[in-house]
C-alpha atoms as a PDB file:
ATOM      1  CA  UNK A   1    -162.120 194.626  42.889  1.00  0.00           C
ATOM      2  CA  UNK A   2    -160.975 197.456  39.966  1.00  0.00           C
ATOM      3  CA  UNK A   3    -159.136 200.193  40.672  1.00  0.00           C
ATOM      4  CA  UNK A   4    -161.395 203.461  40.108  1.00  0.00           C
ATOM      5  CA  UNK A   5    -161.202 206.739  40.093  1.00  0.00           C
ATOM      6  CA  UNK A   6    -161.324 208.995  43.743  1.00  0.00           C
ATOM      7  CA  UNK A   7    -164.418 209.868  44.095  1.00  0.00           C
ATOM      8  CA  UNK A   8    -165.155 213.787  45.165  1.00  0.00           C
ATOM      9  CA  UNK A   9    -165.517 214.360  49.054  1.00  0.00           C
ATOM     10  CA  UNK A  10    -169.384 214.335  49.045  1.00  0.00           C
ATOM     11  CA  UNK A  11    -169.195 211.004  47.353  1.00  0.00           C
ATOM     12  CA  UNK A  12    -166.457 209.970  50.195  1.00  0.00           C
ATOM     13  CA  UNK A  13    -168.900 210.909  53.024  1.00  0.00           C
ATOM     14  CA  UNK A  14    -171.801 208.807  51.539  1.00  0.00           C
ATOM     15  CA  UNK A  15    -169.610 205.873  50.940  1.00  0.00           C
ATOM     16  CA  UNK A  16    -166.627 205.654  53.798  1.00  0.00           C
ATOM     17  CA  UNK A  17    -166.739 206.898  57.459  1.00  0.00           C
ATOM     18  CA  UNK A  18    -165.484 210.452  57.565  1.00  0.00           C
ATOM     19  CA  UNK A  19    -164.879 212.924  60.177  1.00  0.00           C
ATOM     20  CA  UNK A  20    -164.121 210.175  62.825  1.00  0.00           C
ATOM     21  CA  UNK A  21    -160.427 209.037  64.567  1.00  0.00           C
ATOM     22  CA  UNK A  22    -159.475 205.511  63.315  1.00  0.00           C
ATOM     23  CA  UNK A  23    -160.131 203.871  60.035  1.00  0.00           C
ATOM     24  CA  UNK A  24    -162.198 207.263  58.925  1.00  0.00           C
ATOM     25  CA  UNK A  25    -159.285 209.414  58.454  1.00  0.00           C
ATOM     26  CA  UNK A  26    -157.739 206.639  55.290  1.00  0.00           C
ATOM     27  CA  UNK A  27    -160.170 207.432  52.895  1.00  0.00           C
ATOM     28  CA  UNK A  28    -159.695 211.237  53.461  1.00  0.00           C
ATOM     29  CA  UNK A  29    -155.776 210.693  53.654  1.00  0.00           C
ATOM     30  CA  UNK A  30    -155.799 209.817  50.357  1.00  0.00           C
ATOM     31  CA  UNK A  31    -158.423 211.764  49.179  1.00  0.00           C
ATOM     32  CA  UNK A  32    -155.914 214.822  50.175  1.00  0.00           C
ATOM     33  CA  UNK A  33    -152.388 213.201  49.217  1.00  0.00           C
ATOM     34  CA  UNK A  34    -153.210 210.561  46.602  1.00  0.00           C
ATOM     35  CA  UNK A  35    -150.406 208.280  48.395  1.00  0.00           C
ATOM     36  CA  UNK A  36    -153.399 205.559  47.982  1.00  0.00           C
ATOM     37  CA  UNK A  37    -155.699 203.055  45.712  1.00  0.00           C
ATOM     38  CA  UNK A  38    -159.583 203.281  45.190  1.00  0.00           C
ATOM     39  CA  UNK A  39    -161.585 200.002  44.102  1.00  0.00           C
ATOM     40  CA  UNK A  40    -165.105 198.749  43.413  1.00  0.00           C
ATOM     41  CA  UNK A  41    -166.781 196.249  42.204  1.00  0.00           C
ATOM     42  CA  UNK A  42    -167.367 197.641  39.160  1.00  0.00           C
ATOM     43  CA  UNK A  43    -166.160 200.869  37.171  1.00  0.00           C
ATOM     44  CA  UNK A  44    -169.714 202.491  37.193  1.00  0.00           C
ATOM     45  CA  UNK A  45    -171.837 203.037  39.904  1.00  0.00           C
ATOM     46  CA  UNK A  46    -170.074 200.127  42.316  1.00  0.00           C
ATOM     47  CA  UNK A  47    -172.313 198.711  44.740  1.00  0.00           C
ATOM     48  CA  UNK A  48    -169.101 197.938  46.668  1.00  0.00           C
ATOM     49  CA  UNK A  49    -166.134 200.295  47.476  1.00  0.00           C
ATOM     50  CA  UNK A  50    -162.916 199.923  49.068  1.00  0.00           C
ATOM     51  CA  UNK A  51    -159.345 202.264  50.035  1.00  0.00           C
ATOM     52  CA  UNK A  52    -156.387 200.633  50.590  1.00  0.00           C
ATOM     53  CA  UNK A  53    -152.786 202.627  51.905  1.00  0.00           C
ATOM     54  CA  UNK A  54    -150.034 201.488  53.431  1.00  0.00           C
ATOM     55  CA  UNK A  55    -151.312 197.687  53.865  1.00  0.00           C
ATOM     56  CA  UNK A  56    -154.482 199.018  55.062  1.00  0.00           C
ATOM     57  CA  UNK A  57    -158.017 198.601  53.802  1.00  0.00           C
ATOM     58  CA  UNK A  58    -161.815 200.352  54.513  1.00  0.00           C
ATOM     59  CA  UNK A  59    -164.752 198.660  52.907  1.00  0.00           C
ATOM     60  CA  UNK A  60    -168.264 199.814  52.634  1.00  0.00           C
ATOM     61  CA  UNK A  61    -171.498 198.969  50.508  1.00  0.00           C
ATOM     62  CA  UNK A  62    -173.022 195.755  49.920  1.00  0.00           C
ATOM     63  CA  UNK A  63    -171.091 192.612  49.595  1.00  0.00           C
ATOM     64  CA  UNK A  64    -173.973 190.353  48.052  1.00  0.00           C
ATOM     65  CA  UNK A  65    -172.358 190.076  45.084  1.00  0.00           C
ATOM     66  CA  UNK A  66    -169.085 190.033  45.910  1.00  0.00           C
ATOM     67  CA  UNK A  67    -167.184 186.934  44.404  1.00  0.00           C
ATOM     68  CA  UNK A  68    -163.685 185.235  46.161  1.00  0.00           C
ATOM     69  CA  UNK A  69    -161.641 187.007  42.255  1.00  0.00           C
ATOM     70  CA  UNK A  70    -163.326 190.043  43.240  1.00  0.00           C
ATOM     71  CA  UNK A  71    -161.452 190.394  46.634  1.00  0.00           C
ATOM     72  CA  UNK A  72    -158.333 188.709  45.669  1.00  0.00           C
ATOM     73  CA  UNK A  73    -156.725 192.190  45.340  1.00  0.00           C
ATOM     74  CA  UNK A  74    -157.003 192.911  48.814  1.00  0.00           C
ATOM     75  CA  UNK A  75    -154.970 189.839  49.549  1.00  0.00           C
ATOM     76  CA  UNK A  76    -152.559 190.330  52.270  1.00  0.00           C
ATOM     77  CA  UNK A  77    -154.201 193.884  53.712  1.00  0.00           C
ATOM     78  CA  UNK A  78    -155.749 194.726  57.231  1.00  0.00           C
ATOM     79  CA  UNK A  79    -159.633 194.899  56.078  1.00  0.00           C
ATOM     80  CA  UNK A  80    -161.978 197.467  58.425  1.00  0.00           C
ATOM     81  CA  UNK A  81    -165.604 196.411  56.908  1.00  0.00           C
ATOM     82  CA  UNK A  82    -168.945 195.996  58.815  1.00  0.00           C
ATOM     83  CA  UNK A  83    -169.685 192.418  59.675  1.00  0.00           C
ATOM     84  CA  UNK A  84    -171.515 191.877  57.223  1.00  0.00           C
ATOM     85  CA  UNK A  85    -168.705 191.615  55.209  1.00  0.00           C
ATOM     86  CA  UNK A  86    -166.911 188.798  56.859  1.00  0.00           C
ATOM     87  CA  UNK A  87    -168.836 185.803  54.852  1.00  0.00           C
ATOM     88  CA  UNK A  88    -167.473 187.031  51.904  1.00  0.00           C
ATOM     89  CA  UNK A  89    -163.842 187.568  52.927  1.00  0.00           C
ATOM     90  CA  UNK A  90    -163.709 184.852  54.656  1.00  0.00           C
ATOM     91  CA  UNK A  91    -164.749 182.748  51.360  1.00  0.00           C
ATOM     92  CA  UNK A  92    -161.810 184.599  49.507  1.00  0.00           C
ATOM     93  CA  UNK A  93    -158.967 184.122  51.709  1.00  0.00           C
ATOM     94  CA  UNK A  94    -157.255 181.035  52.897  1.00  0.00           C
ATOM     95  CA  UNK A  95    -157.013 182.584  56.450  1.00  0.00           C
ATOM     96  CA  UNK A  96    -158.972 185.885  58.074  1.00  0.00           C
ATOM     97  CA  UNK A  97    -157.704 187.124  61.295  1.00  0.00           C
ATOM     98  CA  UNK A  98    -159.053 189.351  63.702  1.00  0.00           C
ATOM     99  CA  UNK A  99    -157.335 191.843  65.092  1.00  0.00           C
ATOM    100  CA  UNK A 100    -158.383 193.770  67.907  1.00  0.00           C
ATOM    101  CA  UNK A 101    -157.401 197.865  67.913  1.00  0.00           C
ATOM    102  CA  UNK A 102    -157.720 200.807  70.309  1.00  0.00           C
ATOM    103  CA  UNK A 103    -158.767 204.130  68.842  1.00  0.00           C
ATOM    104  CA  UNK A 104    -157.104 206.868  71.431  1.00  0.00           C
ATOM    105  CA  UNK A 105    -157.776 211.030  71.084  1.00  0.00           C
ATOM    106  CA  UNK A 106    -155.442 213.341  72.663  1.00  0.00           C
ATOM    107  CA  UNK A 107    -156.490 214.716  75.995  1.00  0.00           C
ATOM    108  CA  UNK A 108    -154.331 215.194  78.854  1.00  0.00           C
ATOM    109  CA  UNK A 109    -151.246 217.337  79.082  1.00  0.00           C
ATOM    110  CA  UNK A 110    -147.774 215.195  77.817  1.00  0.00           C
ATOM    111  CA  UNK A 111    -145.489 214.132  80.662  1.00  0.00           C
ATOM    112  CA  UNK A 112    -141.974 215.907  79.935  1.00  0.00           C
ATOM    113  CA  UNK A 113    -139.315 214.388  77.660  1.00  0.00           C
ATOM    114  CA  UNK A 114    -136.450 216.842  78.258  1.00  0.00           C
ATOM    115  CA  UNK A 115    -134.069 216.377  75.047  1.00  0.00           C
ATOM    116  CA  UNK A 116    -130.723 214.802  75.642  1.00  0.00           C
ATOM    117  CA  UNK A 117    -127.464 217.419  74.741  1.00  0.00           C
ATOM    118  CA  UNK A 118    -126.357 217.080  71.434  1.00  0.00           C
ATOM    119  CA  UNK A 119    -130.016 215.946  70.037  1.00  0.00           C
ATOM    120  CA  UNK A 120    -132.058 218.302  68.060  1.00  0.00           C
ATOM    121  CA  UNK A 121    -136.004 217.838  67.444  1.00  0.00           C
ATOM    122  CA  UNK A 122    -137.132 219.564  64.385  1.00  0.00           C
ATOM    123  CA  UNK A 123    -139.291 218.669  60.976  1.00  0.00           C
ATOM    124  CA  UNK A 124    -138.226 216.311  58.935  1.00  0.00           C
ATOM    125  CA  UNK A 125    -137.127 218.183  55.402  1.00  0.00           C
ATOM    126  CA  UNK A 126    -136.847 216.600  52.175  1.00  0.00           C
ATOM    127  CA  UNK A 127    -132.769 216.450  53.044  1.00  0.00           C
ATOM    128  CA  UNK A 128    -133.272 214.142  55.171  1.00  0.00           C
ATOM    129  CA  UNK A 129    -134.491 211.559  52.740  1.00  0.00           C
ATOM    130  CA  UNK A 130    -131.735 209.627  52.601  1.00  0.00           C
ATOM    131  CA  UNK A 131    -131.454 209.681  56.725  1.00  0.00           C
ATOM    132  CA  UNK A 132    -135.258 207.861  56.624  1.00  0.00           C
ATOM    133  CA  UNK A 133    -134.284 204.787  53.862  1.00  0.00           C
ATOM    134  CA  UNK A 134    -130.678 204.539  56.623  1.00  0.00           C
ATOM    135  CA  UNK A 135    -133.927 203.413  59.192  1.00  0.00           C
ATOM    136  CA  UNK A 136    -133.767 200.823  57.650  1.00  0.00           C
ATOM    137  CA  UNK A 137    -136.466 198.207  56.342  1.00  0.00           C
ATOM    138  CA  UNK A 138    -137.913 197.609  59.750  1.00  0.00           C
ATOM    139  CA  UNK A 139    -138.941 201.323  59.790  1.00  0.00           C
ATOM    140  CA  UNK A 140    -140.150 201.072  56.253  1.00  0.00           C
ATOM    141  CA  UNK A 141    -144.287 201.047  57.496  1.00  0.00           C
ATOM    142  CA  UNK A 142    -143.789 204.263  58.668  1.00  0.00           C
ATOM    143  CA  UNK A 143    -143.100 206.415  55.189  1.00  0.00           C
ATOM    144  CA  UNK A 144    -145.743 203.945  53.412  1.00  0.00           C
ATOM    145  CA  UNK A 145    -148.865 206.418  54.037  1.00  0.00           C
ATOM    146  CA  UNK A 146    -146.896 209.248  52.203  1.00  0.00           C
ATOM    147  CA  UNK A 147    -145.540 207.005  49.404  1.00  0.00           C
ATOM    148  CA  UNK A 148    -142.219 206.690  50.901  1.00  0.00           C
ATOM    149  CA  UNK A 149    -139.250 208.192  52.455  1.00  0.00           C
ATOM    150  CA  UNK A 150    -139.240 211.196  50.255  1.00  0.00           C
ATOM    151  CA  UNK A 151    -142.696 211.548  50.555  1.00  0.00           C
ATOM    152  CA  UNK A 152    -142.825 211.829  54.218  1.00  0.00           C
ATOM    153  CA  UNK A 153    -139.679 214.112  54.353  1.00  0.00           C
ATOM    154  CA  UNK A 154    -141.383 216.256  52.254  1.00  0.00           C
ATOM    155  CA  UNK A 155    -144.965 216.073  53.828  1.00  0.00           C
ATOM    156  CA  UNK A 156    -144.465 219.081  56.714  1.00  0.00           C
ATOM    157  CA  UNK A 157    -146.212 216.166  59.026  1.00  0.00           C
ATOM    158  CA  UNK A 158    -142.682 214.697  60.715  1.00  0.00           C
ATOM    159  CA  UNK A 159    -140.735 215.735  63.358  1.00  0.00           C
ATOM    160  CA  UNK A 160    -137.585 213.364  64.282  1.00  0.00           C
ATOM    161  CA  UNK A 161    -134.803 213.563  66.703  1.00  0.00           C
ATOM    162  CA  UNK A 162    -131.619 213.926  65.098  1.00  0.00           C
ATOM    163  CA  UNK A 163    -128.445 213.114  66.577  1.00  0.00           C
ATOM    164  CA  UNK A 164    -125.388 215.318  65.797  1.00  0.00           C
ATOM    165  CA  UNK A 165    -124.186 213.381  62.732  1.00  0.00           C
ATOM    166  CA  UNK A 166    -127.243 213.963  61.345  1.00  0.00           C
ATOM    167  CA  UNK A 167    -128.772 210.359  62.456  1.00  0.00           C
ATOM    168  CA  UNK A 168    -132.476 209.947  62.738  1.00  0.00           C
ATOM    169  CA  UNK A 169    -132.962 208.451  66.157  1.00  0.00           C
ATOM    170  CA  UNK A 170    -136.955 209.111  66.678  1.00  0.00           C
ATOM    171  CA  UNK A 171    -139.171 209.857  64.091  1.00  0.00           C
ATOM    172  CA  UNK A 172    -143.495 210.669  64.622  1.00  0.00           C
ATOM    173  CA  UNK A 173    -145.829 211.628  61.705  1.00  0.00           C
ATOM    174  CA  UNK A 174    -149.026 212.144  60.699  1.00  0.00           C
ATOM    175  CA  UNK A 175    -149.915 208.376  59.314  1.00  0.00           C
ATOM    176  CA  UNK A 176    -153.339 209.272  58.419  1.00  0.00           C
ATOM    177  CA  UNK A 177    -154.199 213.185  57.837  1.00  0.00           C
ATOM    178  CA  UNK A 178    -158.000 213.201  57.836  1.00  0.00           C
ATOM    179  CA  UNK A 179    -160.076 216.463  57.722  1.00  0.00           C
ATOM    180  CA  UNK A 180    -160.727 216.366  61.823  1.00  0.00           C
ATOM    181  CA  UNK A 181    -158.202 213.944  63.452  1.00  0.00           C
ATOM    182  CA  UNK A 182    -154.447 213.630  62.393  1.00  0.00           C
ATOM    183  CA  UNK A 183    -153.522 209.540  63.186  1.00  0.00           C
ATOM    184  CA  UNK A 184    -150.099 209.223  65.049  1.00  0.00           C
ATOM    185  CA  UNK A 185    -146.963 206.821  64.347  1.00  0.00           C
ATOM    186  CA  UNK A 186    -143.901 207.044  65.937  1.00  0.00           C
ATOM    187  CA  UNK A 187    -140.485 204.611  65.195  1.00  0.00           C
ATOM    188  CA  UNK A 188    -137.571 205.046  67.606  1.00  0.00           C
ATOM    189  CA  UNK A 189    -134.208 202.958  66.503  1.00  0.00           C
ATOM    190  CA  UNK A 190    -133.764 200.013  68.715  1.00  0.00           C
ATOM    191  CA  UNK A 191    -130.579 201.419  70.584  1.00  0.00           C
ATOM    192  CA  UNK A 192    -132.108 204.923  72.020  1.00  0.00           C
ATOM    193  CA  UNK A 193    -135.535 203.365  73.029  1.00  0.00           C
ATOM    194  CA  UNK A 194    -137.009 204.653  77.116  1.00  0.00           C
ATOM    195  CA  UNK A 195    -135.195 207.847  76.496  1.00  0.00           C
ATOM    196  CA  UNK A 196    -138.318 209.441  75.221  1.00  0.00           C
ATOM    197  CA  UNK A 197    -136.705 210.700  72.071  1.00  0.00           C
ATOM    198  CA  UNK A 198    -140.476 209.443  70.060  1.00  0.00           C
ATOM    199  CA  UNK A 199    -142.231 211.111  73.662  1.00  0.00           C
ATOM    200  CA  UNK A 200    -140.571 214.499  72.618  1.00  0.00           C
ATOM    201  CA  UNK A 201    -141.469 213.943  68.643  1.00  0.00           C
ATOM    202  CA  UNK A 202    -144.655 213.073  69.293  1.00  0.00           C
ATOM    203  CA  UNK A 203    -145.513 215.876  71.523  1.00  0.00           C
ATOM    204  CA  UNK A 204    -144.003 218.685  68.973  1.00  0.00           C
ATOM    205  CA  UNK A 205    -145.891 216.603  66.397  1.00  0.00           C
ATOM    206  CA  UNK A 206    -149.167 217.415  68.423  1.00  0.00           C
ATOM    207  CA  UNK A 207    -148.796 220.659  68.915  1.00  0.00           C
ATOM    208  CA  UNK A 208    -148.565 221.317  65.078  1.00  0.00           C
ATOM    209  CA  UNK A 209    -151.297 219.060  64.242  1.00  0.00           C
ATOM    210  CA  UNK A 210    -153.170 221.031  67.130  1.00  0.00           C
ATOM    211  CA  UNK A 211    -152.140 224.300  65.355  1.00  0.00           C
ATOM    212  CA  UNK A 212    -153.999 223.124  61.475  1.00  0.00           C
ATOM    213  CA  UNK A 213    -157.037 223.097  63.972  1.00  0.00           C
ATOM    214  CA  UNK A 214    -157.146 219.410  63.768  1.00  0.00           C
ATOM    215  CA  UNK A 215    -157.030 216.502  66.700  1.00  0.00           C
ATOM    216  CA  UNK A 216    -154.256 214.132  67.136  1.00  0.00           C
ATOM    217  CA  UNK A 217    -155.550 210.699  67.697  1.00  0.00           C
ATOM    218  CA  UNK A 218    -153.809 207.232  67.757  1.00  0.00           C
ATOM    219  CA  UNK A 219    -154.273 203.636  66.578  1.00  0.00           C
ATOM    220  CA  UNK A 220    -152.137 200.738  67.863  1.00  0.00           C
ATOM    221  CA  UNK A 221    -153.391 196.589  68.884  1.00  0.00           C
ATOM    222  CA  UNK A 222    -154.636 196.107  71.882  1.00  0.00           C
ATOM    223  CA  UNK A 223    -151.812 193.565  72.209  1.00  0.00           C
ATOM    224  CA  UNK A 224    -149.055 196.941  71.325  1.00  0.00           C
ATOM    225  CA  UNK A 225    -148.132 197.968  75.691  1.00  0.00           C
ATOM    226  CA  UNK A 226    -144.970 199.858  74.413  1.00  0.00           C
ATOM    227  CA  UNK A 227    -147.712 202.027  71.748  1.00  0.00           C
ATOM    228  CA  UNK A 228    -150.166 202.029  74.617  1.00  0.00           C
ATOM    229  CA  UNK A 229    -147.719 203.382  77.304  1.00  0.00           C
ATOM    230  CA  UNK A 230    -146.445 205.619  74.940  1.00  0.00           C
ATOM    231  CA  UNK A 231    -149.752 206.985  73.871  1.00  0.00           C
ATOM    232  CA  UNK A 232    -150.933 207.372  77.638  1.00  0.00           C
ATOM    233  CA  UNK A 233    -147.503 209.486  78.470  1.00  0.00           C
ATOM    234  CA  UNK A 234    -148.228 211.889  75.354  1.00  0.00           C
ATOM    235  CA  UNK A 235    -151.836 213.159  76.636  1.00  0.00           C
ATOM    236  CA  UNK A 236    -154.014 210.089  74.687  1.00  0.00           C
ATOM    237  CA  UNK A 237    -156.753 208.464  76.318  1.00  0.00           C
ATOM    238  CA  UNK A 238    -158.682 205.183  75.053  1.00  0.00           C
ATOM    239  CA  UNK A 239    -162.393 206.364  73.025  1.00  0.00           C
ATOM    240  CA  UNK A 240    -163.176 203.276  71.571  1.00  0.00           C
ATOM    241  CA  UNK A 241    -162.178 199.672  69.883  1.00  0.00           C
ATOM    242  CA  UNK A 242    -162.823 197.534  66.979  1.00  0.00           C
ATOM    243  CA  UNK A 243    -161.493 194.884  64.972  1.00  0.00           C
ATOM    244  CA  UNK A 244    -159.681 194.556  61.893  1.00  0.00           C
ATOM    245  CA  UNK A 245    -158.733 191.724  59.558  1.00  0.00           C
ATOM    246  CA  UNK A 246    -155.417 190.404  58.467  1.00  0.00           C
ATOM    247  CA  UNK A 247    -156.631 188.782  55.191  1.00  0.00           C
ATOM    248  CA  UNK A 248    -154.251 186.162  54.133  1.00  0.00           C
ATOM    249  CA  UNK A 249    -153.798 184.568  50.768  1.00  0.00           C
ATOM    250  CA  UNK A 250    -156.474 184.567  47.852  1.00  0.00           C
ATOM    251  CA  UNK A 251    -157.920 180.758  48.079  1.00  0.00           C
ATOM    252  CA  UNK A 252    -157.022 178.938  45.140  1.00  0.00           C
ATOM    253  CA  UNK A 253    -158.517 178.083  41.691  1.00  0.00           C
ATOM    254  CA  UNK A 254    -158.907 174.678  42.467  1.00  0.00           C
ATOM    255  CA  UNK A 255    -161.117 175.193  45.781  1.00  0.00           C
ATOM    256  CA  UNK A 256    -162.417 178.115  44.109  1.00  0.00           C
ATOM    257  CA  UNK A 257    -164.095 175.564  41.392  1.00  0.00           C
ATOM    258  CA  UNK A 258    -164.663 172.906  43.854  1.00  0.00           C
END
């Protein structure tokens, strides 16, 4: 695949799911913020197209002609194609594994997460970039959709819990801002997890999302209990699942030619 240019939100609709929770709301994520990378097949009229963001990939078209050096870019992404894609990825990577995924929309009213004394839960500001790199790289997935740490301090689509020294002890964002559903994350540092610091976050973080007129919706694996517990306690309830791939490793030259 090439990189191209973004094509225009009629041409989005006809080639990528839109308007949907789950893997619609990337292509319209970086339709809106640019924090992305658009590919085809071929600069001019592609038969195949593909947008990638924060490790994540949505394919669409026709994969007939798709070659293993075509795909190689999207080496080491989570693919979200139709089926009929998974000959040819499978052909181009030296390892394709499903992974199975649970699409929640919020419903239900939040349980309560009173806020401890001392914590604060407000937006994140563009101040407080240096308080999202101190996360630390374990946390680093969760400024990726926005480009980084700056990018997600500046976004208006964080809140955080912030401890009186000015430590970030819960963060939740918009991952994924698509033009009907808003896709969740949360990251809570390891030492002030089950005190529903991300609980609170998330639940301001809905209410604004709720307030653009847009739905808050969630994506975790079905193997994630701590993201599904944590979903059900903030008001989301399950809607559907599907599978994505972990692509692994372009296959090499010499099997390519073999």
């Amino acid at each position: 695949m090439i990189e191209i240019s973004p094509p225009d939100a009629r041409a989005l609709a006809r080639w990528l799911p839109t308007g949907a929770p789950g893997p619609a709301t990337i292509g319209e994520h970086v339709l809106a913020t640019g924090a992305g990378r658009w590919w085809g097949d071929r600069p001019v009229q592609p038969r195949t197209v593909a947008v990638s963001c924060a490790g994540h990939v949505v394919l669409r078209g026709s994969p007939e002609e798709l070659t293993p050096a075509l795909l190689a870019p999207l080496a080491g992404h989570r693919v979200e194609a139709p089926a009929r894609f998974l000959p040819a990825l499978g052909a181009a990577f030296d390892r394709l594994t499903p992974w199975e995924r649970m699409v929640w929309t919020l419903q239900a009213a939040p349980q309560p997460a009173p806020v401890p004394h001392g914590v604060t839960v407000r937006h994140l500001e563009p101040a407080d970039t240096e308080a999202v790199h101190a996360l630390g790289p374990d946390s680093s997935w969760l400024s990726a959709s926005w480009g980084g740490p700056l990018g997600l301090s500046a976004s208006g689509h964080a809140w955080a819990a912030v401890g009186r020294a000015g430590r970030l002890l819960a963060v939740a964002c918009t991952y994924f801002r698509g033009t009907g559903y808003e896709d969740v994350a949360v990251h809570t540092v390891p030492d002030r997890r089950r005190h529903r610091l991300g609980l609170a976050c998330v639940t301001a973080l809905c209410a604004d999302i709720a307030a653009r007129g847009h739905t808050p919706s969630w994506n975790c694996s079905v193997h994630n209990r701590a993201s599904r517990l944590l979903a059900w306690h903030a008001g989301f309830r399950l809607v559907r699942e599907y599978v994505h791939h972990a692509a692994g490793s372009p296959v090499a030259h010499n099997r390519l030619s073999a």
